[in-house]
C-alpha atoms as a PDB file:
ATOM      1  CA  UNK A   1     159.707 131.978  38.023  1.00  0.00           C
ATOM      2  CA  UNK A   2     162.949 131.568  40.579  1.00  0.00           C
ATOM      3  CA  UNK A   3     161.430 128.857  42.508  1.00  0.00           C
ATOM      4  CA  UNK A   4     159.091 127.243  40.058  1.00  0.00           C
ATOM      5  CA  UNK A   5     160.415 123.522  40.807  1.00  0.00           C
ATOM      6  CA  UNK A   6     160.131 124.470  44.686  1.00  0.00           C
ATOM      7  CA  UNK A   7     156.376 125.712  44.128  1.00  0.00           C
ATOM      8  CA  UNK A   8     155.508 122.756  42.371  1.00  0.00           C
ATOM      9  CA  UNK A   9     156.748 120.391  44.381  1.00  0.00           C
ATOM     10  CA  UNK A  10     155.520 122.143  47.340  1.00  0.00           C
ATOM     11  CA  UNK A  11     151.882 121.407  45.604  1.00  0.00           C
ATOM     12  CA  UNK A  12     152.679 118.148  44.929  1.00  0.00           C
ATOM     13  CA  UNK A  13     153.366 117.717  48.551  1.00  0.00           C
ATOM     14  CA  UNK A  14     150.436 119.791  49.664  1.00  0.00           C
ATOM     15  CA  UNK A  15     148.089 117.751  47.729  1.00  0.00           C
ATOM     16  CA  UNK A  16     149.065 114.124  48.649  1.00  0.00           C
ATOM     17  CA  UNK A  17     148.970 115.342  52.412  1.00  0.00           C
ATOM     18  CA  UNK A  18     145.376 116.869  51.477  1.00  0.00           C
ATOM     19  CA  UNK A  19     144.128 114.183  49.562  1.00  0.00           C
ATOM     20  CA  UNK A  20     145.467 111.422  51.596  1.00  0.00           C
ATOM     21  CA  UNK A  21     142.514 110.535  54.060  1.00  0.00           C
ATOM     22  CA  UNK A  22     139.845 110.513  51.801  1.00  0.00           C
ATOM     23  CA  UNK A  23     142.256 108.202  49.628  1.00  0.00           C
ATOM     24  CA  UNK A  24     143.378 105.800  52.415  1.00  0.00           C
ATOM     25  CA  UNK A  25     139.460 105.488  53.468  1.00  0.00           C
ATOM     26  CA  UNK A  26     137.897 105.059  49.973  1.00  0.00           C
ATOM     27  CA  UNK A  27     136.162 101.787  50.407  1.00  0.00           C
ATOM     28  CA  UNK A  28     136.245 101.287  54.391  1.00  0.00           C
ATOM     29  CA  UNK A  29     132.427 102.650  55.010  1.00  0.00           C
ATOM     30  CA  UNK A  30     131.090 100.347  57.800  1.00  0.00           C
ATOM     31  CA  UNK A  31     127.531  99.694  57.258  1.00  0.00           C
ATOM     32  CA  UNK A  32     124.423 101.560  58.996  1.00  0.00           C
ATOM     33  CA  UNK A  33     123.811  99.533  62.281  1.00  0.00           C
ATOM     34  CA  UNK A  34     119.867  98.416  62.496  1.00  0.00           C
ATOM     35  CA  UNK A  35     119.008  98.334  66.454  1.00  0.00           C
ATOM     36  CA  UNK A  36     117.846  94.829  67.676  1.00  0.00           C
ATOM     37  CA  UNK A  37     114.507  94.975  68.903  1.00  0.00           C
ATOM     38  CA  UNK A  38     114.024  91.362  69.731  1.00  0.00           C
ATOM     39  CA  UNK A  39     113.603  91.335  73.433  1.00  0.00           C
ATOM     40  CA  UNK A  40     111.373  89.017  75.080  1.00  0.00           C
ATOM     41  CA  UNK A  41     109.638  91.676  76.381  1.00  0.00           C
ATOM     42  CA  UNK A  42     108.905  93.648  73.144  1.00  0.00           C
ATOM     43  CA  UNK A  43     107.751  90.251  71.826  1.00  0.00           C
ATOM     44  CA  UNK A  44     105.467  89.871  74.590  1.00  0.00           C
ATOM     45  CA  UNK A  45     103.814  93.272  74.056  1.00  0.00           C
ATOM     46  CA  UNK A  46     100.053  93.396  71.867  1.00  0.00           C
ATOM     47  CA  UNK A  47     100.986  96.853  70.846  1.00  0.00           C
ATOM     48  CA  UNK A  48     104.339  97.404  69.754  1.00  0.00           C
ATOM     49  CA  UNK A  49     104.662 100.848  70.056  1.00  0.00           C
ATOM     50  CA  UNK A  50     107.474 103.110  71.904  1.00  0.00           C
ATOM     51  CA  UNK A  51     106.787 106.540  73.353  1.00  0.00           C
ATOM     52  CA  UNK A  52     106.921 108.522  70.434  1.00  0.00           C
ATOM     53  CA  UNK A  53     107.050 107.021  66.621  1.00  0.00           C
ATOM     54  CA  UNK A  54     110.110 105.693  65.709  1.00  0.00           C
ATOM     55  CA  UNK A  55     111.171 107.980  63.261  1.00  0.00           C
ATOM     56  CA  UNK A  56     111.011 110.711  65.679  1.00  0.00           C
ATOM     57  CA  UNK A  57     113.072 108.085  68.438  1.00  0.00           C
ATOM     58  CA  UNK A  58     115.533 107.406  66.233  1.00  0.00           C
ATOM     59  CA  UNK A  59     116.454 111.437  65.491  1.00  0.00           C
ATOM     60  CA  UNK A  60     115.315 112.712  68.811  1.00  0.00           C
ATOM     61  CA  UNK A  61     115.815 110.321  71.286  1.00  0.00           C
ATOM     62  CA  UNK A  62     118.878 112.339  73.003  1.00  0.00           C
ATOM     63  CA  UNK A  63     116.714 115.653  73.420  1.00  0.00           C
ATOM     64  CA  UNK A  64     113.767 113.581  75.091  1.00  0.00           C
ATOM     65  CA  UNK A  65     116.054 112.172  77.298  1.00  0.00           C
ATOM     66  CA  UNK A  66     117.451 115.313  78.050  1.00  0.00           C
ATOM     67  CA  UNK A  67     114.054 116.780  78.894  1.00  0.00           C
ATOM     68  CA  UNK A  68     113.160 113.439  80.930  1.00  0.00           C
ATOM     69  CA  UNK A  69     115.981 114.192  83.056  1.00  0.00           C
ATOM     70  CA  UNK A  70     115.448 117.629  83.668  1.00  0.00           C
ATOM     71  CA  UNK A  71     111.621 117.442  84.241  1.00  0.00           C
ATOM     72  CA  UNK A  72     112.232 114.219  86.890  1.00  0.00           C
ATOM     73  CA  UNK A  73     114.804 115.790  88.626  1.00  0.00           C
ATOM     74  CA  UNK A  74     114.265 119.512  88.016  1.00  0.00           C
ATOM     75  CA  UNK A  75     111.255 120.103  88.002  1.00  0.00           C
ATOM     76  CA  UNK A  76     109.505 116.996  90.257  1.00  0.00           C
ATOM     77  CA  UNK A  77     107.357 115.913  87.009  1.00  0.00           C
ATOM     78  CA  UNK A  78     107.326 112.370  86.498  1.00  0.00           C
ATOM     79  CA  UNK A  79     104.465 111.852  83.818  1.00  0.00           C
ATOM     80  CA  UNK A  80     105.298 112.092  80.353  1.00  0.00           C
ATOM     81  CA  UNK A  81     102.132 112.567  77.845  1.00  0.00           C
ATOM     82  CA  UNK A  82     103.174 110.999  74.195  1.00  0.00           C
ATOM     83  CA  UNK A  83     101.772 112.480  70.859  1.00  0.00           C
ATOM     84  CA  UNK A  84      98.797 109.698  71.233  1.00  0.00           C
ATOM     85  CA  UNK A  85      98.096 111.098  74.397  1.00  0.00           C
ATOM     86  CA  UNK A  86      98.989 108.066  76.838  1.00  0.00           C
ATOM     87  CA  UNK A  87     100.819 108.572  79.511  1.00  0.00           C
ATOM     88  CA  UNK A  88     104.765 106.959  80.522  1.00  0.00           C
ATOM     89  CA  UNK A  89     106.494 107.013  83.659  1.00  0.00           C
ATOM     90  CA  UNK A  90     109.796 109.514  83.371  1.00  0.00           C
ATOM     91  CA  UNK A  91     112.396 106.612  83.567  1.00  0.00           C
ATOM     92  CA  UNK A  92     115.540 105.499  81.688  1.00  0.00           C
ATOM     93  CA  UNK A  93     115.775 102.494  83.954  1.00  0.00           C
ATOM     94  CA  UNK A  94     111.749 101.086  84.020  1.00  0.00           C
ATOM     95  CA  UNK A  95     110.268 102.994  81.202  1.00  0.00           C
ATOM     96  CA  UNK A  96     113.205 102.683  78.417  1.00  0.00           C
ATOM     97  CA  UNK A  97     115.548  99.764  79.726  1.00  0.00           C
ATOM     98  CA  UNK A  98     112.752  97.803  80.683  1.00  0.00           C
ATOM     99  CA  UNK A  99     111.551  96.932  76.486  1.00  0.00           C
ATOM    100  CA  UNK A 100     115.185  97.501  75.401  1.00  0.00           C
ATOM    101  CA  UNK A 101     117.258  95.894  77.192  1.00  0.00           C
ATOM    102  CA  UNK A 102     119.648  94.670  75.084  1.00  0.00           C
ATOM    103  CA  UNK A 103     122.104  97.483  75.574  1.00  0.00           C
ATOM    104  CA  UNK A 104     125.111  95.814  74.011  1.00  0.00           C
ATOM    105  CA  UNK A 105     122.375  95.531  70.450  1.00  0.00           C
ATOM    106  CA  UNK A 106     119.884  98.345  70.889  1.00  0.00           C
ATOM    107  CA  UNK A 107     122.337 101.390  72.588  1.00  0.00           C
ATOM    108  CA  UNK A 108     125.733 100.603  72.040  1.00  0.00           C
ATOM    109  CA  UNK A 109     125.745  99.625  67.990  1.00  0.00           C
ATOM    110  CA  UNK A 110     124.259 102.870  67.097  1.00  0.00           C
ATOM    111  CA  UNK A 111     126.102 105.016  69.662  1.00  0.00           C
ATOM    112  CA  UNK A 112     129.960 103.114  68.805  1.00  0.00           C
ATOM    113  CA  UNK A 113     128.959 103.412  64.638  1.00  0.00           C
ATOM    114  CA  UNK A 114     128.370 107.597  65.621  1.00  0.00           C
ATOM    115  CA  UNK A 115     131.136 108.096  67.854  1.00  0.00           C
ATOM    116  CA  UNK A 116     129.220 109.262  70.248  1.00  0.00           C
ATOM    117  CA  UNK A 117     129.896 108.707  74.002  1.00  0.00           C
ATOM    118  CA  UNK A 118     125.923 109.226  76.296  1.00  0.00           C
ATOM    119  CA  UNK A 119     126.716 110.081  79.598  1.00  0.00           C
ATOM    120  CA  UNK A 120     123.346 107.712  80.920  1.00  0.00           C
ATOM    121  CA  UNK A 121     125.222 105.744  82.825  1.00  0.00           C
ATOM    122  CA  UNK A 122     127.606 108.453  84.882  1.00  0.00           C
ATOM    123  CA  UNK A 123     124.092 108.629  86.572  1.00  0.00           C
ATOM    124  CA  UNK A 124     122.325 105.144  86.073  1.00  0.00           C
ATOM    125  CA  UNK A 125     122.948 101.871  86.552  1.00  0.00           C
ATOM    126  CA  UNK A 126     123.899 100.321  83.545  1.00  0.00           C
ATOM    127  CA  UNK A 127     122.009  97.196  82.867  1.00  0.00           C
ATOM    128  CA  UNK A 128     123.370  93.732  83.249  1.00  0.00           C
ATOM    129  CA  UNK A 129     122.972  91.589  80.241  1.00  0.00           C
ATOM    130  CA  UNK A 130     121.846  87.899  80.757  1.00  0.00           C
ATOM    131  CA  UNK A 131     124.036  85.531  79.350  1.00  0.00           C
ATOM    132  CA  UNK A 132     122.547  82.469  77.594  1.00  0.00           C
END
C-alpha cells in the first residue's frame, strides 16, 4: 500500500461525517403528540363518534380531505355517506372545525411533530381560537 495512512484516514473521516447525525441525535426523540379532543362541543355530543373510526382518521384523514375537496368543488357533491351509513355535510369549516376546533391542540401538534405543512388554509379560513 502507497497511500495506506491516506486511505485510512480518509475512512476515519468518512465515517465520523457518516455517523455523525445519528450520533448527535441519539437521545433527542420528541414524544408522539396525542390530539386534544376536549372541546366543549365534543363534550356536549351523546355519541362521540367522528366520520369514520378513528383509527382510519388518524392514517387517512389527508386522502378524505382530499376527496372532500374534490367532490364539493369538482364534482357539486356535498353529502358524504360514512362506513355506518349516516350521512355528513362535505365541510372542513362546519363539519370538521366545528367538533375540533382547537387547531393550535388537535391540527397543529400532530402536523409540526410530522413536518408536514396542509395547505387547508391557502383556501379556508383558519379558525380563530378563543382566548380564556
Amino acid at each position: 500500500m502507497y497511500d495506506g495512512s491516506k486511505i485510512i484516514a480518509g475512512l476515519i473521516v468518512f465515517v465520523g461525517l457518516f455517523t455523525f447525525p445519528f450520533l448527535y441525535n441519539m437521545g433527542k426523540a420528541s414524544a408522539k403528540p396525542e390530539p386534544k379532543i376536549d372541546t366543549p362541543v365534543i363534550q356536549q355530543l351523546a355519541e362521540k363518534k367522528c366520520v369514520e373510526p378513528k383509527s382510519f382518521m388518524r392514517a387517512e384523514h389527508m386522502k378524505l380531505l382530499n376527496e372532500w375537496r374534490d367532490s364539493a368543488i369538482r364534482k357539486a357533491k356535498r353529502v358524504y355517506v360514512g362506513a355506518e351509513g349516516k350521512e355528513y355535510t362535505i365541510s372542513l369549516q362546519n363539519t370538521c372545525m366545528k367538533c375540533h376546533s382547537n387547531k393550535k391542540k388537535f391540527c397543529d401538534e400532530c402536523h409540526n411533530y410530522m413536518a408536514v405543512k396542509p395547505y387547508c388554509w391557502d383556501c379556508h379560513l383558519e379558525p380563530k381560537e378563543k382566548k380564556l
